[in-house]
C-alpha atoms as a PDB file:
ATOM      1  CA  UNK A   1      64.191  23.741  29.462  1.00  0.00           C
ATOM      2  CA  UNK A   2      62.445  20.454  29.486  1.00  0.00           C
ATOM      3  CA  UNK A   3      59.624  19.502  26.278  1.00  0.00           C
ATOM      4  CA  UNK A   4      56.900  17.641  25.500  1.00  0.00           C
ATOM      5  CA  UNK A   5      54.764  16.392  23.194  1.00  0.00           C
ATOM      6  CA  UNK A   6      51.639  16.292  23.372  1.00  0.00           C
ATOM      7  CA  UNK A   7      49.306  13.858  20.941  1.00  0.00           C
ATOM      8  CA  UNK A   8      45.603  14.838  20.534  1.00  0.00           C
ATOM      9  CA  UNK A   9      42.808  11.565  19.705  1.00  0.00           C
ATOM     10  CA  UNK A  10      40.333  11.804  18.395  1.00  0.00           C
ATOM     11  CA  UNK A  11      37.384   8.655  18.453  1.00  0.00           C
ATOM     12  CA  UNK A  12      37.130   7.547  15.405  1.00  0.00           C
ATOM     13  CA  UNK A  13      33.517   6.744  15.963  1.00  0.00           C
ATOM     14  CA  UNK A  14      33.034  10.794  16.656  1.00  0.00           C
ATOM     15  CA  UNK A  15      34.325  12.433  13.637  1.00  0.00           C
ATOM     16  CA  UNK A  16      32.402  14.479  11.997  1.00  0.00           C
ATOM     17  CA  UNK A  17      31.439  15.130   8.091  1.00  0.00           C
ATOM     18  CA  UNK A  18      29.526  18.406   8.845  1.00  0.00           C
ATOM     19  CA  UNK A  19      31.857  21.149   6.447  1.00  0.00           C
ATOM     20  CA  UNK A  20      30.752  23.404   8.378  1.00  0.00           C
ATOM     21  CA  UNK A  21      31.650  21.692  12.214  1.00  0.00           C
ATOM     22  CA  UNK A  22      34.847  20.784  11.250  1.00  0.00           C
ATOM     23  CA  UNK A  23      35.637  24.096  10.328  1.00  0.00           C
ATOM     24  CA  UNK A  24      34.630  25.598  13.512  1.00  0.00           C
ATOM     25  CA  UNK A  25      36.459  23.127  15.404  1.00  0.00           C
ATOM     26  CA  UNK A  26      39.550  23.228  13.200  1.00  0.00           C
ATOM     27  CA  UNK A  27      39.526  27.671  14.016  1.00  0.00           C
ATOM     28  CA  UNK A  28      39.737  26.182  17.308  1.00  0.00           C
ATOM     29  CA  UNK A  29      42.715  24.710  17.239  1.00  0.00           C
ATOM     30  CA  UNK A  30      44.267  27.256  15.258  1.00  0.00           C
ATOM     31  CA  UNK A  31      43.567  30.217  17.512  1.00  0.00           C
ATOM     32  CA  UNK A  32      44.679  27.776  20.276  1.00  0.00           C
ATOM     33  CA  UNK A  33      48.234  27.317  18.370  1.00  0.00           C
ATOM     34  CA  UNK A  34      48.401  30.578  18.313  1.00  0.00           C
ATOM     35  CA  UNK A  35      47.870  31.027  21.776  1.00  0.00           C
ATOM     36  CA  UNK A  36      50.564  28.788  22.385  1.00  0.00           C
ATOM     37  CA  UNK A  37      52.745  30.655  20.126  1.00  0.00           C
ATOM     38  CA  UNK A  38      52.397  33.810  21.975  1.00  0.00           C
ATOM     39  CA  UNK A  39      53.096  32.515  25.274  1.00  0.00           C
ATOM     40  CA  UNK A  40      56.391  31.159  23.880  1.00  0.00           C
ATOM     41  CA  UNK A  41      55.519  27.788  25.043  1.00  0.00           C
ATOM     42  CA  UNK A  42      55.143  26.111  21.537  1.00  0.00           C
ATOM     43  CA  UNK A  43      58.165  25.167  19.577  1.00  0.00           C
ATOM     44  CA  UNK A  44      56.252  23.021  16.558  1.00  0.00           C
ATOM     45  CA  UNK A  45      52.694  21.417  15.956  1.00  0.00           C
ATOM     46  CA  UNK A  46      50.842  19.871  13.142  1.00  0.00           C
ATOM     47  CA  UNK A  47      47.806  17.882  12.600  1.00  0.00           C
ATOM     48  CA  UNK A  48      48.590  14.338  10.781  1.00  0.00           C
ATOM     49  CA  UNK A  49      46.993  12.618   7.616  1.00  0.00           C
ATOM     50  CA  UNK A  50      44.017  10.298   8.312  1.00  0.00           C
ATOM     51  CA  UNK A  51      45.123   7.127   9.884  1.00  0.00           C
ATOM     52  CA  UNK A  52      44.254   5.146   6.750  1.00  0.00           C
ATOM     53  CA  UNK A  53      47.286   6.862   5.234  1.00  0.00           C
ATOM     54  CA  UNK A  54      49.810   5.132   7.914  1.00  0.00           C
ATOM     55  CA  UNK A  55      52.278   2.911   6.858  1.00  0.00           C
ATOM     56  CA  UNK A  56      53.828   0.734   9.443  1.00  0.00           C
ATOM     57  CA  UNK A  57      57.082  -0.751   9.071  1.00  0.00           C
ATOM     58  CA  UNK A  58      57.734  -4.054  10.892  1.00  0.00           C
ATOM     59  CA  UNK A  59      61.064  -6.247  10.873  1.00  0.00           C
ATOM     60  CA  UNK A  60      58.850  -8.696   8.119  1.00  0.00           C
ATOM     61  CA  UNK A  61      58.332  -5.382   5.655  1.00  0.00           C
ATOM     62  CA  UNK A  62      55.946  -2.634   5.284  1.00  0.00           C
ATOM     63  CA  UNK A  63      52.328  -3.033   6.765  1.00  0.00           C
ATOM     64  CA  UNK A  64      49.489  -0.513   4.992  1.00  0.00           C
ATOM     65  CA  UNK A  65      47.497   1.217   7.303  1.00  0.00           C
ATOM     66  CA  UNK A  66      47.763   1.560  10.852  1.00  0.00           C
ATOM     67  CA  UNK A  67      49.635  -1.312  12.691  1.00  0.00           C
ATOM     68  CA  UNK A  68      47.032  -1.618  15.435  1.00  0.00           C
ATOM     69  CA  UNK A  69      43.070  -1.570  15.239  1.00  0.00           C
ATOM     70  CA  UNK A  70      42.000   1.271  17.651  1.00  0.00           C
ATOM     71  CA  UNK A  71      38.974   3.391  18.887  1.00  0.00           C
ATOM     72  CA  UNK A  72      41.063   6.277  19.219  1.00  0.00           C
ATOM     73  CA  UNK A  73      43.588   7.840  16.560  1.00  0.00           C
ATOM     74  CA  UNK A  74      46.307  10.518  16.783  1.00  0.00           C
ATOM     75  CA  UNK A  75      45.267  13.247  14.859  1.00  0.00           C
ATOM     76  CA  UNK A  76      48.220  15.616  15.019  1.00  0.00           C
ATOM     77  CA  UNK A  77      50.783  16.814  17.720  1.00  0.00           C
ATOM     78  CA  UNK A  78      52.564  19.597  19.490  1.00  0.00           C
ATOM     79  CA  UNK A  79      55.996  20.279  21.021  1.00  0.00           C
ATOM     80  CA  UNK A  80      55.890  22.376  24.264  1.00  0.00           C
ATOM     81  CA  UNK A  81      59.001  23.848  25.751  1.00  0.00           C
ATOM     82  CA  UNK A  82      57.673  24.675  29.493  1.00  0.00           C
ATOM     83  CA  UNK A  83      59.409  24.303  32.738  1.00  0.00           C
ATOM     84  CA  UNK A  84      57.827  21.277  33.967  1.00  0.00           C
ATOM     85  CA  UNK A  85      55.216  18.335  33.421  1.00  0.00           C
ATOM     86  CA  UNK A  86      52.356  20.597  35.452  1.00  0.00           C
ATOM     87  CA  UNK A  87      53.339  23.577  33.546  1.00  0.00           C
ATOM     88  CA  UNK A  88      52.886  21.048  30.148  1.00  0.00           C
ATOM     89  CA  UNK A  89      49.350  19.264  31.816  1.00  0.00           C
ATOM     90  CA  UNK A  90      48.679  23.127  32.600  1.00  0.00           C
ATOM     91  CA  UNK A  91      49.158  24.185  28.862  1.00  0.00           C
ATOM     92  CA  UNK A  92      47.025  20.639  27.481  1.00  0.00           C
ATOM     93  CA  UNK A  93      44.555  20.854  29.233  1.00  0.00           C
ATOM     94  CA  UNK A  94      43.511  23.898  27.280  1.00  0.00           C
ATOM     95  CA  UNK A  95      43.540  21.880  24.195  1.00  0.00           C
ATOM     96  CA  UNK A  96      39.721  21.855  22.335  1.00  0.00           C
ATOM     97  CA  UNK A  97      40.088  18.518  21.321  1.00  0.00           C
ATOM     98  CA  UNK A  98      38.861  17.741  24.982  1.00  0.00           C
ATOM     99  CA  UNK A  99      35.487  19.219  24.637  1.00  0.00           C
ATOM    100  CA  UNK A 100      35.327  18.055  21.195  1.00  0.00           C
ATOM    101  CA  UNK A 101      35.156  13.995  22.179  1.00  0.00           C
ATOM    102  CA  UNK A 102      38.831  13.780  22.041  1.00  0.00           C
ATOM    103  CA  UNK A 103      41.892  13.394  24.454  1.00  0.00           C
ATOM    104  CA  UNK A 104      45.381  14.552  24.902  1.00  0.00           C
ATOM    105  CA  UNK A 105      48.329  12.636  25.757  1.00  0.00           C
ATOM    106  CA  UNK A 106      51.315  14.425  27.562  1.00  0.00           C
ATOM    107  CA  UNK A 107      54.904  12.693  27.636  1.00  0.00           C
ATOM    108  CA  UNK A 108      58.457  14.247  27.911  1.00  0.00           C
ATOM    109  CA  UNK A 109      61.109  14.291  25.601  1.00  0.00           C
ATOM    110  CA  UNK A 110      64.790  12.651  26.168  1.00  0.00           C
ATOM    111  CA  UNK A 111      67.611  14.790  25.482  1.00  0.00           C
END
């Protein structure tokens, strides 16, 4: 079966430092793994470190911190094993991080 992996972004402009937002929004994401799980659709996800803690490795050495100066940052990932690229859109566009100022980004795995 074909798989993808989807990145969530998140604006770095939007994130928030309300304890009690992020939690909400991170019990979102969780009961939407979970969802994911049960459908038998998600083989592995995980949120990532802040992009501050990126360390880029170039052919002239090691870089700290992102490579790249952007608006938008990946904040964590998800594999999806699902028949198809709609079935995968199908399964993203469920994500919360879209009503939450963020985006998704689908793209298939080579064997």
């Amino acid at each position: 079966m074909p798989r993808y992996t989807v990145f969530m972004y998140h604006p770095e402009d939007r994130r928030t430092t309300d304890e009690a937002q992020l939690a909400a929004e991170l019990a979102e994401h969780d009961t939407y793994a979970r969802e994911m799980v049960a459908e038998g659709v998600m083989t592995f996800g995980s949120p990532l470190a802040a992009h501050t803690a990126t360390t880029s490795i170039r052919a002239g050495g090691l870089v700290d911190g992102p490579y790249l100066e952007a608006k938008e940052t990946v904040v964590g990932f998800y594999v999806l094993d699902v028949p198809d690229l709609d079935a995968a859109i199908a399964v993203a566009r469920r994500n919360p991080i879209l009503h939450q100022g963020g985006g998704v980004e689908v793209r298939p795995m080579t064997a």
